[in-house]
Protein backbone atom coordinates (compact mmCIF):
# COMPACT_ATOMS: atom_id res chain seq x y z
CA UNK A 1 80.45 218.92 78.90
CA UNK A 2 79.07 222.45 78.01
CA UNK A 3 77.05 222.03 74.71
CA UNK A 4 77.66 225.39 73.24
CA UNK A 5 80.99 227.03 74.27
CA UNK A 6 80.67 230.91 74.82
CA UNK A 7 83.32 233.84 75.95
CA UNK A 8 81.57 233.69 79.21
CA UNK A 9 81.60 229.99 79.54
CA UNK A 10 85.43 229.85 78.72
CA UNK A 11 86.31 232.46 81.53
CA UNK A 12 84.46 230.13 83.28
CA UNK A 13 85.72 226.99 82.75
CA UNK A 14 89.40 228.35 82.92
CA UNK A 15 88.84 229.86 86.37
CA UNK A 16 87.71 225.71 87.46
CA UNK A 17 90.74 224.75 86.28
CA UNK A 18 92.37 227.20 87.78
CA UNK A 19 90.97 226.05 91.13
CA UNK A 20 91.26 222.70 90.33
CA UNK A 21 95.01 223.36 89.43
CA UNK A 22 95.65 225.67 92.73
CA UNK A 23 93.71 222.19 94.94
CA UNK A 24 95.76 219.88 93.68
CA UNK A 25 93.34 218.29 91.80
CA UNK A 26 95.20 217.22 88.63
CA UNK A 27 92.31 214.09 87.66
CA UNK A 28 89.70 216.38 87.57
CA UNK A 29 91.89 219.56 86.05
CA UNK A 30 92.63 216.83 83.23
CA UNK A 31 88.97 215.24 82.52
CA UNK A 32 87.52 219.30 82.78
CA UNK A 33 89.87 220.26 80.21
CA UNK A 34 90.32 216.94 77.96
CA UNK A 35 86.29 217.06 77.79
CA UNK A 36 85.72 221.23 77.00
CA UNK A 37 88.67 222.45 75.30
CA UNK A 38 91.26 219.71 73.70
CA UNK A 39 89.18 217.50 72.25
CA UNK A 40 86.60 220.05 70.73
CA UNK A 41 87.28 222.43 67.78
CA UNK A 42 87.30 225.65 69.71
CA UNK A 43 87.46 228.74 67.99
CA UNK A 44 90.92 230.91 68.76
CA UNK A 45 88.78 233.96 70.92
CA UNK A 46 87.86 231.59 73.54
CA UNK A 47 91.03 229.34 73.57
CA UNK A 48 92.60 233.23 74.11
CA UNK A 49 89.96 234.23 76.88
CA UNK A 50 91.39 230.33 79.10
CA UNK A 51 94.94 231.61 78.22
CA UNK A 52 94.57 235.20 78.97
CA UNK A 53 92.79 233.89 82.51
CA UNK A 54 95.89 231.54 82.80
CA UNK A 55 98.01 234.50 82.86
CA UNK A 56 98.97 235.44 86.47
CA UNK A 57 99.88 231.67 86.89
CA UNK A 58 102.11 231.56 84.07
CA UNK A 59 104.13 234.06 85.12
CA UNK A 60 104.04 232.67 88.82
CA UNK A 61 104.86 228.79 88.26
CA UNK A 62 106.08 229.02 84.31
CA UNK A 63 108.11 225.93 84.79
CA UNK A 64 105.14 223.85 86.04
CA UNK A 65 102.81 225.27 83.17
CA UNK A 66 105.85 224.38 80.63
CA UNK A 67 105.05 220.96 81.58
CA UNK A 68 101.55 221.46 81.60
CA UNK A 69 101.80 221.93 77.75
CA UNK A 70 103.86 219.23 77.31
CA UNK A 71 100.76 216.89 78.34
CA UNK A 72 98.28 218.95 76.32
CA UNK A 73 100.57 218.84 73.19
CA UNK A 74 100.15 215.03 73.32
CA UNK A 75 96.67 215.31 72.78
CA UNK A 76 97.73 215.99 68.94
CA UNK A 77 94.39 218.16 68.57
CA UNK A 78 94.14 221.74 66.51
CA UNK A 79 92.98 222.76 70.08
CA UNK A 80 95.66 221.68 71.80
CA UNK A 81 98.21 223.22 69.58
CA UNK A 82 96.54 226.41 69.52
CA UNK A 83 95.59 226.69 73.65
CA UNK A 84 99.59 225.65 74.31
CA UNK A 85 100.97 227.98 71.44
CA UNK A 86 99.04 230.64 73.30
CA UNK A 87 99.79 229.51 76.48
CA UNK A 88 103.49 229.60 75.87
CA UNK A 89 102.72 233.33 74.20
CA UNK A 90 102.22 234.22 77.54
CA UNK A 91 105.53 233.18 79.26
CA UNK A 92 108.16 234.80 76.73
CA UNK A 93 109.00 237.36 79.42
CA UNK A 94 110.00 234.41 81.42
CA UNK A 95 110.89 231.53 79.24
CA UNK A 96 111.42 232.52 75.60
CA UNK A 97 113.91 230.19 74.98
CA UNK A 98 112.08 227.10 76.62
CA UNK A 99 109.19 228.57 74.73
CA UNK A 100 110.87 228.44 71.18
CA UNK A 101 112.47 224.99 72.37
CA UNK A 102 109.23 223.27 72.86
CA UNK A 103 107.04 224.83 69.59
CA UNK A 104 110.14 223.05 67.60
CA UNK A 105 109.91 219.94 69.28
CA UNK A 106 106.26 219.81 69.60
CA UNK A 107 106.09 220.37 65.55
CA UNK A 108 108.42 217.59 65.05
CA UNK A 109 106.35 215.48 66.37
CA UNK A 110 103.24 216.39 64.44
CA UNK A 111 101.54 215.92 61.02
CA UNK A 112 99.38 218.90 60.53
CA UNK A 113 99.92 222.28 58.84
CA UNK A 114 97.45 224.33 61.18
CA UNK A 115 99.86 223.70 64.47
CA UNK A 116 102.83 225.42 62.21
CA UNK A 117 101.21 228.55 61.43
CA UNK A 118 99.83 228.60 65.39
CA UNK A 119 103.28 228.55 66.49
CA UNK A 120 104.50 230.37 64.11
CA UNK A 121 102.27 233.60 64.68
CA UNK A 122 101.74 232.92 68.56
CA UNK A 123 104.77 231.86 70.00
CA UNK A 124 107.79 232.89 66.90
CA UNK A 125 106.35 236.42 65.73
CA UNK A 126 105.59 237.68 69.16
CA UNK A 127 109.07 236.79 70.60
CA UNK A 128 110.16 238.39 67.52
CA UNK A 129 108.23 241.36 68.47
CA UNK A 130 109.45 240.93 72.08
CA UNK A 131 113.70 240.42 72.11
CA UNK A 132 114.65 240.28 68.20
CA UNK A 133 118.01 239.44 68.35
CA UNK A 134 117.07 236.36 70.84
CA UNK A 135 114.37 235.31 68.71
CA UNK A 136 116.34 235.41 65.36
CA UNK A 137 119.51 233.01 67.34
CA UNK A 138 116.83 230.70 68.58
CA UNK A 139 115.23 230.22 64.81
CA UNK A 140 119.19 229.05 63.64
CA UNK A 141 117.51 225.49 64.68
CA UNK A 142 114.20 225.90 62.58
CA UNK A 143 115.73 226.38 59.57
CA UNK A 144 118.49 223.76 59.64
CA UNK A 145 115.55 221.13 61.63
CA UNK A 146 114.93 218.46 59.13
CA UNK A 147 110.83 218.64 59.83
CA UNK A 148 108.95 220.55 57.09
CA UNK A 149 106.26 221.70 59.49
CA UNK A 150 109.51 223.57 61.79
CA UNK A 151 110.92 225.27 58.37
CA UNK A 152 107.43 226.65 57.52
CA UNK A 153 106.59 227.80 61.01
CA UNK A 154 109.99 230.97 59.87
CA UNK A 155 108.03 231.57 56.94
CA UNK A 156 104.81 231.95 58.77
CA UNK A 157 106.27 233.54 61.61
CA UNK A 158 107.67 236.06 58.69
CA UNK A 159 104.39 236.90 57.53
CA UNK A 160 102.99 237.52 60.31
CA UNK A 161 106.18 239.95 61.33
CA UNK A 162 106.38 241.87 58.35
CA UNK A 163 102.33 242.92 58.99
CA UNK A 164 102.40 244.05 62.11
CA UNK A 165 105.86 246.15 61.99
CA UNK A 166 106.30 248.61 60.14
CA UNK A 167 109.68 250.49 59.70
CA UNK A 168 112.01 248.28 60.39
CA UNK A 169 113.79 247.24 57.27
CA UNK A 170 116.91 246.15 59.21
CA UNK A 171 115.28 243.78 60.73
CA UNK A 172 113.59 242.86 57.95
CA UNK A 173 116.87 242.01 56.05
CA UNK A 174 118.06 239.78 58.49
CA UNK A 175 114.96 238.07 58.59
CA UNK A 176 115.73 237.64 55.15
CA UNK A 177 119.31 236.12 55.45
CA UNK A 178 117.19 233.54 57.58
CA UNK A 179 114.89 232.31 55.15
CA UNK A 180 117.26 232.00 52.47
CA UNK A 181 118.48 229.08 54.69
CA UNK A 182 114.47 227.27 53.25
CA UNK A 183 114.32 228.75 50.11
CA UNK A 184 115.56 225.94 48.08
CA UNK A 185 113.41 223.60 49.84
CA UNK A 186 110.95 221.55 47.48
CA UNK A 187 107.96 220.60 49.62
CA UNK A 188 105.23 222.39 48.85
CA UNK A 189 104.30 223.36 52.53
CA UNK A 190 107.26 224.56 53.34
CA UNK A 191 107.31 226.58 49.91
CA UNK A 192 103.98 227.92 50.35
CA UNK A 193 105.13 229.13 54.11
CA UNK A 194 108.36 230.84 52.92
CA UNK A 195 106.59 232.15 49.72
CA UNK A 196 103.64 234.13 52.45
CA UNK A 197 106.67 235.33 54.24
CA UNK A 198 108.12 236.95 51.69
CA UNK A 199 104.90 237.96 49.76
CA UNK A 200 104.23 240.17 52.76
CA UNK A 201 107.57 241.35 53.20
CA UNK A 202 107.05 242.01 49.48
CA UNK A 203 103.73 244.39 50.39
CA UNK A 204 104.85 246.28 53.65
CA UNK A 205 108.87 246.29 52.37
CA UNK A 206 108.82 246.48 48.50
CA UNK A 207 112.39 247.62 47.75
CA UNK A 208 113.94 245.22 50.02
CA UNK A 209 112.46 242.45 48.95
CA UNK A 210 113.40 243.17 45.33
CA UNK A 211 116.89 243.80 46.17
CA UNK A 212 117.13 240.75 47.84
CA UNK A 213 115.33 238.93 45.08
CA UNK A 214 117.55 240.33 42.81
CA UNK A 215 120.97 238.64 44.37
CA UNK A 216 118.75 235.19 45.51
CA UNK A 217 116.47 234.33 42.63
CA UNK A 218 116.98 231.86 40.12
CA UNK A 219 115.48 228.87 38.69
CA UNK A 220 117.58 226.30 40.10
CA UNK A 221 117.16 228.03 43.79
CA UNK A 222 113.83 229.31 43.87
CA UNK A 223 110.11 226.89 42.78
CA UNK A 224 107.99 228.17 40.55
CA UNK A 225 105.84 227.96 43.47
CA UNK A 226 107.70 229.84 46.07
CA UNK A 227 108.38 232.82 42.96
CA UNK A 228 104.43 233.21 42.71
CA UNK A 229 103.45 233.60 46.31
CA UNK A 230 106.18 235.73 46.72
CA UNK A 231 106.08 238.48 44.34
CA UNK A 232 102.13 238.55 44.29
CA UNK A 233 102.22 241.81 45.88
CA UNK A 234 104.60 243.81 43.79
CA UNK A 235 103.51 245.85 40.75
CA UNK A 236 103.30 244.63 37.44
CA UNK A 237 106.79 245.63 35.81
CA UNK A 238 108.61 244.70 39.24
CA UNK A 239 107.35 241.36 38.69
CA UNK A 240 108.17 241.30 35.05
CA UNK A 241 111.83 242.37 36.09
CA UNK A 242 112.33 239.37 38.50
CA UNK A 243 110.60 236.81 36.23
CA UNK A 244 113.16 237.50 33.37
CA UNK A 245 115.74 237.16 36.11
CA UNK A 246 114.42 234.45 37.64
CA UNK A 247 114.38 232.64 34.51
CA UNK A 248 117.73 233.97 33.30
CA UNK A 249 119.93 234.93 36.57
CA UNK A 250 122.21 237.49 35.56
CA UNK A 251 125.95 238.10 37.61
CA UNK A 252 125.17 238.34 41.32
CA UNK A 253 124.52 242.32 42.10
């Protein structure tokens, strides 16, 4: 096992696999990789610099590297999660849907928060970024899937969307339409998630969020919780506004 894990050494160790992968060598592609990557807390730059060496492969063989993260996704480690959601970053261009498919299922499946929000900026926000209209069908099953960890991953995803583009309020209103669909929901995860998805649409897209808030926040729809995060980043008064109506809904504008 390398002791201390460096850019350098992950290139490295990614091209071994690589060769190991190309020979046939599946034993020793495994034990290389179980030993220096997925069962070691490895920051996100290196697990990017094995992906980003990954990538002529992945667009070569993507159905054989789709199954590839199906065996790494058992592992259940933060470094599994995060080297597959990256992995699977990779092959949008090829197999979004699969893609989309298999951060759902894989989430499912799993008890921790941190594989939500990798999915959810890695895999969700850049096939958001990369074929909107596709991406936006595909999340129909994350907000009606009865995991909490799948219903934070839109809010996440959201988040990280509204930050990175700008100018799009159309987009950003349908968005919108979609999270309603988790708004209501209790958990506090899932709240939290769909609160930082609409506190940054609330930063980058002020007026749209407070229209929407307008016609979708109440009391008996919205946690106290969920109201917080999301109107952190509005002004003083705007927040004043959708407090009293938040406590007191008026007629539906």
């Amino acid at each position: 096992m390398v002791e201390k894990l460096t850019l350098v050494e992950s290139r490295d160790i990614a091209e071994r696999l690589l060769t190991y992968f190309d020979q046939n060598e599946m034993d020793a592609f495994w034990s290389l990789l179980d030993e220096n990557i997925l069962h070691r807390k490895v920051m996100e730059k290196y697990l990017r610099a094995v992906a980003d060496t990954f990538a002529k492969h992945l667009a070569e063989d993507p159905d054989t590297w789709l199954l590839l993260c199906d065996k790494m996704a058992e592992r259940e480690t933060d470094s599994a999660y995060n080297l597959t959601s990256l992995i699977m970053g990779g092959m949008l261009p090829q197999r979004m849907k699969e893609c989309f498919d298999r951060s759902r299922i894989y989430l499912s499946d799993t008890e921790r928060w941190f594989s939500s929000d990798v999915y959810a900026s890695h895999v969700v926000c850049e096939g958001l970024k990369f074929d909107f209209t596709r991406a936006v069908e595909y999340l129909h099953d994350f907000v009606n899937h009865s995991s909490i960890w799948v219903k934070r991953c839109v809010g996440i995803a959201v988040h990280h969307y509204a930050r990175q583009v700008r100018d799009m309020p159309e987009r950003i209103s349908v968005l919108l339409d979609l999270i309603k669909n988790v708004m209501g929901e209790k958990d506090v995860r899932v709240a939290k998630g769909v609160g930082w998805g609409l506190r940054s649409i609330g930063e980058f897209y002020p007026e749209t969020l407070i229209r929407f808030a307008r016609k979708n926040f109440a009391r008996k729809k919205v946690s106290k919780l969920l109201f917080r995060v999301a109107v952190a980043k509005l002004s003083f008064d705007e927040k004043d506004e959708l407090l009293k109506h938040w406590m007191n809904p008026q007629t539906e504008q």
